[in-house]
Protein backbone atom coordinates (compact mmCIF):
# COMPACT_ATOMS: atom_id res chain seq x y z
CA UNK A 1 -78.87 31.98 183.59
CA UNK A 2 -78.53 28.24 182.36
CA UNK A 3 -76.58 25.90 184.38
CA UNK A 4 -74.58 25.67 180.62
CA UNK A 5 -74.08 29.39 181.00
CA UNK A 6 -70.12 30.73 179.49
CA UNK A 7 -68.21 33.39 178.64
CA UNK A 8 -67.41 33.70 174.90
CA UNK A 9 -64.26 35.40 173.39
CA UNK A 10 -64.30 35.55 169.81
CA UNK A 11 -60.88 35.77 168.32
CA UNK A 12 -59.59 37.24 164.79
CA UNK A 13 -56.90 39.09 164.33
CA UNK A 14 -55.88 38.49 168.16
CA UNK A 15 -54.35 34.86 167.84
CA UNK A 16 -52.73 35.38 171.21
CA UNK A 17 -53.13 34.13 175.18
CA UNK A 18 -50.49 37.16 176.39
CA UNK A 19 -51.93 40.95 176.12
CA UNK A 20 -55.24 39.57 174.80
CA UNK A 21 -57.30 41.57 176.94
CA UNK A 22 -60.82 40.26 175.39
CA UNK A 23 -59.27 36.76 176.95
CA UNK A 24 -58.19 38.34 180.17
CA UNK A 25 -61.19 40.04 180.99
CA UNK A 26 -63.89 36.97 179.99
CA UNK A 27 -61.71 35.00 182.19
CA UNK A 28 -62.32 37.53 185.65
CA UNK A 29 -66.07 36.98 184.50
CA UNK A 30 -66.67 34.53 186.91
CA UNK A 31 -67.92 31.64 183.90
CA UNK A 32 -66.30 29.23 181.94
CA UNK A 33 -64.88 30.53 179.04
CA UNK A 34 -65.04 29.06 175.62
CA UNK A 35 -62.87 30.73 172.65
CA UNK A 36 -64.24 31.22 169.14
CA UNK A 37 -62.50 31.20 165.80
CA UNK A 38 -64.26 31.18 162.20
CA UNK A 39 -62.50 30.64 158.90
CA UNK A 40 -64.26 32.57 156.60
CA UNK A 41 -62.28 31.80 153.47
CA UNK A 42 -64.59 33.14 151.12
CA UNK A 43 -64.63 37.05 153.04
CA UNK A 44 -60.90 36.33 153.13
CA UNK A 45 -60.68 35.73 149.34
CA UNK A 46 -63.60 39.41 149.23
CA UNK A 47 -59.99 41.13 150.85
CA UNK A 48 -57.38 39.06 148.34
CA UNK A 49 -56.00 37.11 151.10
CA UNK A 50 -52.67 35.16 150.43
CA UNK A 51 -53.20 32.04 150.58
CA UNK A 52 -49.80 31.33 152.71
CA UNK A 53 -51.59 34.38 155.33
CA UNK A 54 -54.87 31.80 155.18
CA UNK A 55 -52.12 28.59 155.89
CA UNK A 56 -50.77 30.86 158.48
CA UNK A 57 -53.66 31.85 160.24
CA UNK A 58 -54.79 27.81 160.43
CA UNK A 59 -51.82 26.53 161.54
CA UNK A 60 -51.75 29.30 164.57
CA UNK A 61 -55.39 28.85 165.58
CA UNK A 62 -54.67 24.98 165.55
CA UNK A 63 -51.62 25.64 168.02
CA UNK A 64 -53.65 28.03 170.09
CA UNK A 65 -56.20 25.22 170.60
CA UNK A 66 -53.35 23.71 172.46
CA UNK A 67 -51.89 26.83 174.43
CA UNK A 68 -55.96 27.46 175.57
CA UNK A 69 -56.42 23.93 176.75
CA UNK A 70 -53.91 24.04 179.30
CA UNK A 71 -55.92 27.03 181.07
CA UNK A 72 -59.03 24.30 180.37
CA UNK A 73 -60.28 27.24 177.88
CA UNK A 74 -62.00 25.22 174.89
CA UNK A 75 -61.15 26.49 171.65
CA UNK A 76 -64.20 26.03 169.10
CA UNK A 77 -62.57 26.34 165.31
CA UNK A 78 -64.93 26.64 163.24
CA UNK A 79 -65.19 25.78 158.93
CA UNK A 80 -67.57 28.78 158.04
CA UNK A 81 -67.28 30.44 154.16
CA UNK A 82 -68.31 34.18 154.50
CA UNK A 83 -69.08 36.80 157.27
CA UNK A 84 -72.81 36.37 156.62
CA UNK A 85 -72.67 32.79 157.90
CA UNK A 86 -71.32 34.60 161.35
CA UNK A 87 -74.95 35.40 162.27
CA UNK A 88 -76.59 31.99 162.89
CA UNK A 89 -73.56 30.62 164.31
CA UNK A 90 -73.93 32.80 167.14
CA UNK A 91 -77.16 32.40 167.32
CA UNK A 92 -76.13 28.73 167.96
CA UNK A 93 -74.24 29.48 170.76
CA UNK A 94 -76.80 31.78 172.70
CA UNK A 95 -79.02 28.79 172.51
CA UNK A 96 -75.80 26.83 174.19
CA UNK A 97 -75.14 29.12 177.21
CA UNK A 98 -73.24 31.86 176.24
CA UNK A 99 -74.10 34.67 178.49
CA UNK A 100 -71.50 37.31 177.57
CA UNK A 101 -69.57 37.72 174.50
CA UNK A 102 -65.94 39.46 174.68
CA UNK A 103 -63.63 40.63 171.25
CA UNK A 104 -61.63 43.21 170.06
CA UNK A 105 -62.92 45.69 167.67
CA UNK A 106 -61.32 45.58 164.16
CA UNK A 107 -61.57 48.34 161.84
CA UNK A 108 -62.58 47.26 158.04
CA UNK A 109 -66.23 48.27 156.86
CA UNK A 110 -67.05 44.72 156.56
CA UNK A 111 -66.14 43.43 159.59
CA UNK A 112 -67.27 46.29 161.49
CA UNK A 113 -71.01 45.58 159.71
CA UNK A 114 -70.43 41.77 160.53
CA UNK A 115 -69.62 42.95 163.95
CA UNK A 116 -72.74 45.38 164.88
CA UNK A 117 -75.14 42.42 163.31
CA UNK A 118 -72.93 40.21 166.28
CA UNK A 119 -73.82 42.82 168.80
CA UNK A 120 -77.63 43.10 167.93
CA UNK A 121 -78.20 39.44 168.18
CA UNK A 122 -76.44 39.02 171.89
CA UNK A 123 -79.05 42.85 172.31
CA UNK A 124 -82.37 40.98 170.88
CA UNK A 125 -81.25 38.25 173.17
CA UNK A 126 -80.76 40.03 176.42
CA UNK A 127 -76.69 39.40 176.55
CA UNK A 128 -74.06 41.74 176.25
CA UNK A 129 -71.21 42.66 174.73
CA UNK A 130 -67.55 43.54 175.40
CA UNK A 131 -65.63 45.40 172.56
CA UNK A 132 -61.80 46.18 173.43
CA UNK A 133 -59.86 48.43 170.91
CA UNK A 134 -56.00 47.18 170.83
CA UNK A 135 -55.27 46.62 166.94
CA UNK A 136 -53.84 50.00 167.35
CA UNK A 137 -50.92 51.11 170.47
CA UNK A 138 -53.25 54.31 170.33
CA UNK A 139 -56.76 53.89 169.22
CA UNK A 140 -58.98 55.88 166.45
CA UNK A 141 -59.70 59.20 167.42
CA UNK A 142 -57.41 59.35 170.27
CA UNK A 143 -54.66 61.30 168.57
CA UNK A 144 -55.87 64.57 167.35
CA UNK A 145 -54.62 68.29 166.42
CA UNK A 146 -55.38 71.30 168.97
CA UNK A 147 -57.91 71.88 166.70
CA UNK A 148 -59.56 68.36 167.59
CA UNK A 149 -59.01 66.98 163.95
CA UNK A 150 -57.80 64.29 162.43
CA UNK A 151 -53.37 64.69 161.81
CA UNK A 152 -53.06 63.64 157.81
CA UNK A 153 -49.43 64.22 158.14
CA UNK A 154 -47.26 61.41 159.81
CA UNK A 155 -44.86 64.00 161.15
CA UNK A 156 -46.94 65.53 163.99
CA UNK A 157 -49.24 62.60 164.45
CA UNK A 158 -46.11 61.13 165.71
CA UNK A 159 -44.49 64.39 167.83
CA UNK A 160 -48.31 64.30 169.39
CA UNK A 161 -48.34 59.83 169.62
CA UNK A 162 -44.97 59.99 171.38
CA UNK A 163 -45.87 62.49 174.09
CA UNK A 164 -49.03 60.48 174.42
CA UNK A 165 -46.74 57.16 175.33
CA UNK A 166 -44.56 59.49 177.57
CA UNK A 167 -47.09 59.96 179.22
CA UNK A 168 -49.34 56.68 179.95
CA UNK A 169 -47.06 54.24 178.53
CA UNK A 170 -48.88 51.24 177.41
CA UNK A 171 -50.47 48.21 179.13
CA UNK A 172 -50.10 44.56 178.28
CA UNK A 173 -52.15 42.37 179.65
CA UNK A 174 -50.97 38.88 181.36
CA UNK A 175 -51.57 35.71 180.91
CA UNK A 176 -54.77 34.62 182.42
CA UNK A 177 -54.58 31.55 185.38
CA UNK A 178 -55.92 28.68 184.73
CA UNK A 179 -59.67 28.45 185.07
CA UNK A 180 -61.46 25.63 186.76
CA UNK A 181 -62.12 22.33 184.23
CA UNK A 182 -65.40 21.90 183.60
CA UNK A 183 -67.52 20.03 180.77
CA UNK A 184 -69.58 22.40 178.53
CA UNK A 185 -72.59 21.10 176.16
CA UNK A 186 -71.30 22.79 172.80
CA UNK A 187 -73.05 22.46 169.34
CA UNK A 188 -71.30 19.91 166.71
CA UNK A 189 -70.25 22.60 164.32
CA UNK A 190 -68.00 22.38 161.07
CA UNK A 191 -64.21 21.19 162.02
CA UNK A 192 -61.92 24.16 161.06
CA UNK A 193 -59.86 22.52 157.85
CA UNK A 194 -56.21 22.12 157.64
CA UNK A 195 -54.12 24.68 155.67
CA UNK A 196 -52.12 23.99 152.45
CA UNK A 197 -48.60 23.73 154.82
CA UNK A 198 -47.48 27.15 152.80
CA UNK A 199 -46.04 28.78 155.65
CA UNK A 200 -43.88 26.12 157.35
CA UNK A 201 -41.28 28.54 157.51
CA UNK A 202 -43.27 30.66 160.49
CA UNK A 203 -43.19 28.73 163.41
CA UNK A 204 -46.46 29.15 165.06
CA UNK A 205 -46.29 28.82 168.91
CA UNK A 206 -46.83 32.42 170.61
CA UNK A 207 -43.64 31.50 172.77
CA UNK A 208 -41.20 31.30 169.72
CA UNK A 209 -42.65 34.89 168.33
CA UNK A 210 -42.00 36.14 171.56
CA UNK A 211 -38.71 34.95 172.02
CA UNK A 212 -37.81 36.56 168.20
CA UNK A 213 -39.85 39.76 169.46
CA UNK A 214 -37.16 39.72 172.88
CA UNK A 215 -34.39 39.15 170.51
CA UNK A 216 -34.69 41.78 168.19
CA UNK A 217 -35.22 44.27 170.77
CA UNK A 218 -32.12 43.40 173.01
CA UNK A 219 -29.65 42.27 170.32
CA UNK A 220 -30.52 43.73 166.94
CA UNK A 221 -32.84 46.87 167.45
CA UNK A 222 -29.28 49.38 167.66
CA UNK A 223 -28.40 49.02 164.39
CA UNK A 224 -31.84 48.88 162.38
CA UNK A 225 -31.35 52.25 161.62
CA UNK A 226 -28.17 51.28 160.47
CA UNK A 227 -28.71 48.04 158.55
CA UNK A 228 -32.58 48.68 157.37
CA UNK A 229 -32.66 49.29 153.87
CA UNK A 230 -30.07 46.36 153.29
CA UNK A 231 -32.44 43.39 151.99
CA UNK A 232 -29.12 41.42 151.95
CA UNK A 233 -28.82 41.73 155.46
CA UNK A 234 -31.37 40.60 158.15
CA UNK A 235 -31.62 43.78 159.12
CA UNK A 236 -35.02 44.35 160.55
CA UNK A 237 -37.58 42.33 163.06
CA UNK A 238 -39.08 39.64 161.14
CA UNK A 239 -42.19 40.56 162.90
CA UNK A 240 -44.51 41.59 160.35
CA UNK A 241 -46.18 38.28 159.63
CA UNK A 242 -46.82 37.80 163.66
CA UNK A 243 -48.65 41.24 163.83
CA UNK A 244 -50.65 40.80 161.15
CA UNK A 245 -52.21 38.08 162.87
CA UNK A 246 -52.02 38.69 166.32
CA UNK A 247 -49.50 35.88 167.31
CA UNK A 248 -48.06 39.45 168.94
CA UNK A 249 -49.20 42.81 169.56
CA UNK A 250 -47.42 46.33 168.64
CA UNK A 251 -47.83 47.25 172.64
CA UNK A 252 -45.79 44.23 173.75
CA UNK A 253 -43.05 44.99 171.24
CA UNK A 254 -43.04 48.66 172.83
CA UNK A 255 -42.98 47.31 176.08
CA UNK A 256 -40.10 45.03 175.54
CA UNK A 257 -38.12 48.20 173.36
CA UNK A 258 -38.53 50.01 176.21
CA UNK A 259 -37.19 47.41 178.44
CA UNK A 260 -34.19 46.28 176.40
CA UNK A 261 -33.15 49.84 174.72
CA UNK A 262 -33.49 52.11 178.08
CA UNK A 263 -33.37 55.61 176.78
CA UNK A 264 -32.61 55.07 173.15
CA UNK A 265 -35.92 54.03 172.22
CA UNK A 266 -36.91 57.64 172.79
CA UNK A 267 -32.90 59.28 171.49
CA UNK A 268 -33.94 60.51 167.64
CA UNK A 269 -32.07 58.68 165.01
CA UNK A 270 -31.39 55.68 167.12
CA UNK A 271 -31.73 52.68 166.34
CA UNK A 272 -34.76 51.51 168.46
CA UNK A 273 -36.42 54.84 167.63
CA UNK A 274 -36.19 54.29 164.35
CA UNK A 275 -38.23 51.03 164.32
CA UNK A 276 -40.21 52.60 167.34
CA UNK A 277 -41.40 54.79 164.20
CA UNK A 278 -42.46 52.16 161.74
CA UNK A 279 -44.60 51.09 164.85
CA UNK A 280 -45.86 54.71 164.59
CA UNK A 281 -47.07 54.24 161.08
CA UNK A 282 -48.47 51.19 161.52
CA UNK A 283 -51.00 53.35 164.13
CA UNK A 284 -51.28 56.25 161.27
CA UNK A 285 -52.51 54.09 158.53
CA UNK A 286 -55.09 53.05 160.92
CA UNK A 287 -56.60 56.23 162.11
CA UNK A 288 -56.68 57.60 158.32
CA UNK A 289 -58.88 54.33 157.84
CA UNK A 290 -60.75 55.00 160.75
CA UNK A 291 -61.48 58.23 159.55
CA UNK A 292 -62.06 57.75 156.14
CA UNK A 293 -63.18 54.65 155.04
CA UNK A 294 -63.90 55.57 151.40
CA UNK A 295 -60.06 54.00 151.09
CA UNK A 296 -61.27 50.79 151.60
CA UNK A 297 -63.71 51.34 148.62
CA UNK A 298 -60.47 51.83 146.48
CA UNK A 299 -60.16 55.41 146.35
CA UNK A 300 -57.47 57.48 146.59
CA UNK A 301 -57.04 59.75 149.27
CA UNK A 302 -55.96 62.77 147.14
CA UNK A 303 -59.18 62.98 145.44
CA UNK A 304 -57.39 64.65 141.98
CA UNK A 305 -55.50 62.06 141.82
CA UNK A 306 -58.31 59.70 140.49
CA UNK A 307 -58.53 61.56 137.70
CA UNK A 308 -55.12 60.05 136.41
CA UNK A 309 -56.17 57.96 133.25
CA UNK A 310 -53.00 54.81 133.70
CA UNK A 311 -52.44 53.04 130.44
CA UNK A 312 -52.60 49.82 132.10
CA UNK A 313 -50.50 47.81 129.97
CA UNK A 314 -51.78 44.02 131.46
CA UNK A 315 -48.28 42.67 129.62
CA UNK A 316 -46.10 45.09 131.30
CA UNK A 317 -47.88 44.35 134.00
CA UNK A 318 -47.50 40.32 134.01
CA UNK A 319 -44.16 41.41 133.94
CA UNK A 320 -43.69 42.88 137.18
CA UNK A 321 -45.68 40.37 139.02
CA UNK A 322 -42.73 37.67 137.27
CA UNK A 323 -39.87 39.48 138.07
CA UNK A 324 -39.54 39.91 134.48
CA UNK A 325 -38.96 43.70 134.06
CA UNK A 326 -34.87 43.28 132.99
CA UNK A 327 -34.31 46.10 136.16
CA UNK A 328 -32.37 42.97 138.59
CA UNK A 329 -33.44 44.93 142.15
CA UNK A 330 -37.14 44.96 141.24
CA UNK A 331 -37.19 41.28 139.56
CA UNK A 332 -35.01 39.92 142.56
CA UNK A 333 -37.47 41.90 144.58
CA UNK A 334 -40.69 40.30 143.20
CA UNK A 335 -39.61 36.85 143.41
CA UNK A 336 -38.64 36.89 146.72
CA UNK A 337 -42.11 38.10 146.87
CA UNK A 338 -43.85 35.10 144.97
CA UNK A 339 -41.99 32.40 146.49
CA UNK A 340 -41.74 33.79 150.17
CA UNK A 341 -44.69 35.75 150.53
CA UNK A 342 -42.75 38.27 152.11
CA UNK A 343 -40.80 41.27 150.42
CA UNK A 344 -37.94 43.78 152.50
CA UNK A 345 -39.77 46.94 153.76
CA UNK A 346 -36.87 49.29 151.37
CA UNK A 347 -37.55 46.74 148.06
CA UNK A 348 -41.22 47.42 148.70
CA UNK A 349 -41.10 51.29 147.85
CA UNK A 350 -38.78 50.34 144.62
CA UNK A 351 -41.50 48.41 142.98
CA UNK A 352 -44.21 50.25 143.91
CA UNK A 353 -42.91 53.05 142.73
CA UNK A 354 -41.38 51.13 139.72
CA UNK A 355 -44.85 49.83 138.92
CA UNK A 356 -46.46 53.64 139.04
CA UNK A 357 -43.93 55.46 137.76
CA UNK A 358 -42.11 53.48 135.66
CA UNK A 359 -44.98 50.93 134.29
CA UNK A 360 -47.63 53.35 134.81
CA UNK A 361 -50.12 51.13 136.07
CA UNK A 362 -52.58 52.26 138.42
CA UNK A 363 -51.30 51.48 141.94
CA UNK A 364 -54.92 49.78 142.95
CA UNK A 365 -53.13 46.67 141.03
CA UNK A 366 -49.90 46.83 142.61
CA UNK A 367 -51.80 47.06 146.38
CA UNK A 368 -54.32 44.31 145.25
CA UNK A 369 -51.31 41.97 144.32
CA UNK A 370 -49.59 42.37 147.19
CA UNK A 371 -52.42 41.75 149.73
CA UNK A 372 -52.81 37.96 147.09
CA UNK A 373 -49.03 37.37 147.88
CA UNK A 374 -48.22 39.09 151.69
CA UNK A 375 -48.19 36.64 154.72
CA UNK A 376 -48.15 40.15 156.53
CA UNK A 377 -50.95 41.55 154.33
CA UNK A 378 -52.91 44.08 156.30
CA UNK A 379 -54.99 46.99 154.40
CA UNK A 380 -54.26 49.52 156.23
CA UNK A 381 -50.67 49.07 155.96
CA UNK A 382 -50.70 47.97 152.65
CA UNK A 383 -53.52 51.17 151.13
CA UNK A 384 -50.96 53.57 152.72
CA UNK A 385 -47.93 52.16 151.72
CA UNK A 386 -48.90 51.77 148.05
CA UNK A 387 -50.99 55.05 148.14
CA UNK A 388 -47.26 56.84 149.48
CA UNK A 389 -44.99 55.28 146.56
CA UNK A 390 -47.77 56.74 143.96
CA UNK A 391 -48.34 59.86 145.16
CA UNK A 392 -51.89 59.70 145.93
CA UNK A 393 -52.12 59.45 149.60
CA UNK A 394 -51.97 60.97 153.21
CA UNK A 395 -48.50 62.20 153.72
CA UNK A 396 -47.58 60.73 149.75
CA UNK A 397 -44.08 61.30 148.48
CA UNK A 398 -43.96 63.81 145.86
CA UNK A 399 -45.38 63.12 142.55
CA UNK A 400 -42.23 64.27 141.13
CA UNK A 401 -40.03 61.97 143.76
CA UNK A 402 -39.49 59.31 141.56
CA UNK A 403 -36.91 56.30 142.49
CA UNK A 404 -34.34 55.58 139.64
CA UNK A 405 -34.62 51.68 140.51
CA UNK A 406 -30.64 51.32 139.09
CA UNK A 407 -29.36 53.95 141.92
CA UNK A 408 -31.31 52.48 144.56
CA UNK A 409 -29.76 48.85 143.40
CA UNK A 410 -26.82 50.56 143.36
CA UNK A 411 -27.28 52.04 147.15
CA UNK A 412 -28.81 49.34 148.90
CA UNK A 413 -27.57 46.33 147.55
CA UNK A 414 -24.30 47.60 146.45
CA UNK A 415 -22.52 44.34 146.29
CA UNK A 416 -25.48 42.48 144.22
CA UNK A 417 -25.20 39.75 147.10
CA UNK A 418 -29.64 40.01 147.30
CA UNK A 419 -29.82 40.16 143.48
CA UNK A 420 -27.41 37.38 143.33
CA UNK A 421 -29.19 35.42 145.48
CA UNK A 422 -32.77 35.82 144.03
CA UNK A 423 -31.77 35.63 140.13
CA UNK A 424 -29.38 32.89 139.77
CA UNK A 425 -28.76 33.74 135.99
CA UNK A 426 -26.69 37.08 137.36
CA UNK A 427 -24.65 35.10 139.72
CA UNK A 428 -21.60 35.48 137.41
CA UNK A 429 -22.38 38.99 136.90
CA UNK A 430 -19.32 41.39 138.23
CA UNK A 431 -21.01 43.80 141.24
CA UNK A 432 -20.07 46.69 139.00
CA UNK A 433 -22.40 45.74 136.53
CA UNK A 434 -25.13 43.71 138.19
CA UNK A 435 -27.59 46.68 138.60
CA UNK A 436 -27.48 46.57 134.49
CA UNK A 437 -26.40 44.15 133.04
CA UNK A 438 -27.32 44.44 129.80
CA UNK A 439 -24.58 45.73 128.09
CA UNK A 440 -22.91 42.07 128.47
CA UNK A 441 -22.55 39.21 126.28
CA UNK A 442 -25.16 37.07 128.35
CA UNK A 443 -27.86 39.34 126.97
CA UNK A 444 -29.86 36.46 125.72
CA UNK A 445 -29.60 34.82 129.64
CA UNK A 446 -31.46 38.02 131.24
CA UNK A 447 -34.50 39.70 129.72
CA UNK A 448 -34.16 42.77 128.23
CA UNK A 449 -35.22 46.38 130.54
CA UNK A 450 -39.25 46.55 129.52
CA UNK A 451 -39.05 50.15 129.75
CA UNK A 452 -36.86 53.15 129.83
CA UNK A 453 -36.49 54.50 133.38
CA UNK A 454 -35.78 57.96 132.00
CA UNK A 455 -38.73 58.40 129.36
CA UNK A 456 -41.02 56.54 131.56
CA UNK A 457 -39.90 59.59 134.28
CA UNK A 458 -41.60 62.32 131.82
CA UNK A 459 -44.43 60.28 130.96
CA UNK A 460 -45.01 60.35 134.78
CA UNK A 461 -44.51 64.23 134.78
CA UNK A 462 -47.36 64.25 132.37
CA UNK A 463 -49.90 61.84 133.93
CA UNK A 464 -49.57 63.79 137.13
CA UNK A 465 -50.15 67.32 135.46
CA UNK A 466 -53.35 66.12 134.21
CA UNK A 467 -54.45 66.23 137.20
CA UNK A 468 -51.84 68.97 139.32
CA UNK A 469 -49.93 72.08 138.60
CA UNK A 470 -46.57 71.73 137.52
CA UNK A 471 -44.15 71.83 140.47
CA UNK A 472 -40.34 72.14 141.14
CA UNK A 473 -39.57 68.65 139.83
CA UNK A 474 -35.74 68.09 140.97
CA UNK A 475 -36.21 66.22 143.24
CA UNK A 476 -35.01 62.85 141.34
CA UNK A 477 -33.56 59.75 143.06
């Protein structure tokens, strides 16, 4: 072992120094520790990457060079362009000293390639590796039926995940102490570039996303069940963009639920279970891409279901991706969505569903647009989301369940204060009519509905029974 010898924790989607147990465990290793991040902007762009998730992820690793110093833990940000530069890089550091290499294991079929090519080199070189699975509160494969299979129904994936926490809770990991300074002979690599400054709005240090994460969960976390589905209200935990990253981890926000809501976080219906829940499906749509990754090929999980031949119409669907559809709750919904890079969990399922069902445009476009536009873009997340609002997925809504987007306007922003707020040529509108306005004068100020919601419903009907028998089809919202 070289008198340069170090410990190297490579960091991804784990932008974190609490309950990042690659960290904590290079840092009992007895060596200096060095962190590793790599901007691969090109891979990212291979995955549709928003650009204000790419800003994001700069600005954080930038502020984590800072949080890592003060435990005299070097942070080496790297300027790379595509997973295959990953390789030689590490290569690179072998040659430097380091001895042991220490990450968490991510789950895409690319990175999980990029990653076993990272574990043969440290092999071929005598070194070792140390692969922690934490992206998921209960990791792939751990969660199965009696019959040792793999749940494709959320409902008792989660009755069988929730006696699992009951049981052996979950860990966090601490902060690690400070380690010894020391100077380190590191290769001059490529500087880590700036971002664009496209996500000023998310503050970046780990201690303000705790803090909101502590916040929720004490103050706000009783009435999400409550106050969810409200875009005009801030209703739910802001979190989404944090996770994505890392800044924050789903078993720290259980932890902290469990702290701040006692017993409710396990009551049904309450509040903190309810969001306890969404936690749960974040954990689903990573097992089904655990255990199929043909989804991340772009195929649908109900296999008839690719059989559906979508029109496709590329001007309807310009459209939708303007906020140009003359339906105010899905036009409202896209542009917070364009010039946010965020969109409300409950305005999410409208469009998608609008898009499919309305549009009739395969829902591959819809999930491909997102991840371009999403801060909080994450596949798995995003494959079963879209794949649920289309009926083609794990646990999918009914092909016949098909959202009239004027009755959910009309339920969850009753008042028109979020449609008022996002199309500023409706803000004279009366709430009565602001879910359709077009029976008013100011026709020419709004454009006009691109489709009809109830002949685009049977057109639905008929792309569906294609492919599927005809089923009891009242079940209309």
């Amino acid at each position: 072992m070289s008198n340069n010898a170090f410990s190297l924790v490579w960091l991804r989607n784990d932008l974190r120094v609490y309950d990042n147990q690659a960290l904590f465990e290079a840092c009992q290793s007895g060596l200096p520790v060095v962190a590793l991040f790599i901007a691969t902007p090109d891979s990212w762009q291979q995955h549709f990457m928003a650009p204000v998730k790419q800003d994001f992820i700069r600005r954080r690793v930038v502020q984590l060079q800072t949080e890592l110093a003060a435990l005299n833990i070097p942070l080496v940000a790297i300027e790379g362009s595509h997973y295959s530069a990953v390789p030689e890089l590490m290569q690179q550091l072998i040659k430097a000293g380091a001895e042991l290499l220490y990450g968490h294991t991510e789950y895409e079929l690319r990175e999980r390639a990029r990653d076993r090519k990272v574990s043969d080199i440290f092999a071929k070189a005598g070194k070792a590796c140390f692969w922690f699975d934490r992206k998921a509160v209960m990791p792939p494969g751990s969660i199965l039926s009696k019959t040792g299979g793999i749940y494709q129904i959320f409902t008792p994936f989660k009755k069988t995940w929730l006696a699992r926490l009951r049981e052996t809770g979950v860990r966090c990991f601490p902060k690690p102490k400070a380690l010894p300074e020391i100077k380190l002979q590191l290769p001059e690599f490529s500087v880590m570039q700036q971002g664009d400054g496209s996500s000023a709005a998310y503050a970046v240090d780990e201690l303000h996303a705790l803090e909101q994460m502590r916040q929720f969960c004490r103050d706000k976390a009783a009435f999400y069940q409550a106050e969810r589905d409200f875009p005009a209200l801030a209703g739910t935990s802001s979190l989404s963009a944090y996770l994505a990253i890392g800044v924050i981890s789903a078993q720290q926000c259980i932890n902290r639920l469990q702290m701040e809501a006692a017993n409710d976080w396990d009551k049904e219906k309450s509040g903190a279970a309810v969001w306890l829940s969404e936690l749960v499906w974040r954990d689903f749509y990573h097992h089904i891409l655990m255990a199929f990754p043909e989804l991340i090929k772009h195929k649908a999980f109900q296999k008839d279901t690719d059989g559906i031949v979508w029109p496709n119409d590329a001007a309807l669907f310009q459209a939708w991706c303007q906020g140009k559809t003359g339906y105010p709750i899905v036009d409202a919904a896209m542009r917070q969505l364009n010039q946010t890079g965020w969109m409300h969990n409950r305005l999410r399922m409208i469009v998608a569903s609008f898009l499919v069902k309305d549009l009739h445009i395969d829902w591959r476009w819809g999930e491909q647009y997102f991840m371009s536009k999403l801060i909080d873009g994450d596949f798995a997340a995003n494959n079963g989301g879209w794949q649920w609002a289309a009926s083609t997925g794990t646990d999918a809504a009914p092909y016949f369940r098909i959202f009239n987007p004027v009755t959910q306007s009309e339920r969850f922003d009753p008042d028109g204060v979020f449609i008022k707020r996002m199309l500023p040529e409706l803000a004279d509108i009366p709430k009565k009519q602001i879910h359709w306005p077009h029976p008013l004068p100011m026709w020419n100020e709004y454009v006009k509905p691109v489709v009809d919601h109830s002949k685009a419903r049977l057109k639905t009907l008929e792309l569906f029974h294609t492919v599927k028998k005809p089923q009891d089809e009242v079940d209309h919202e």
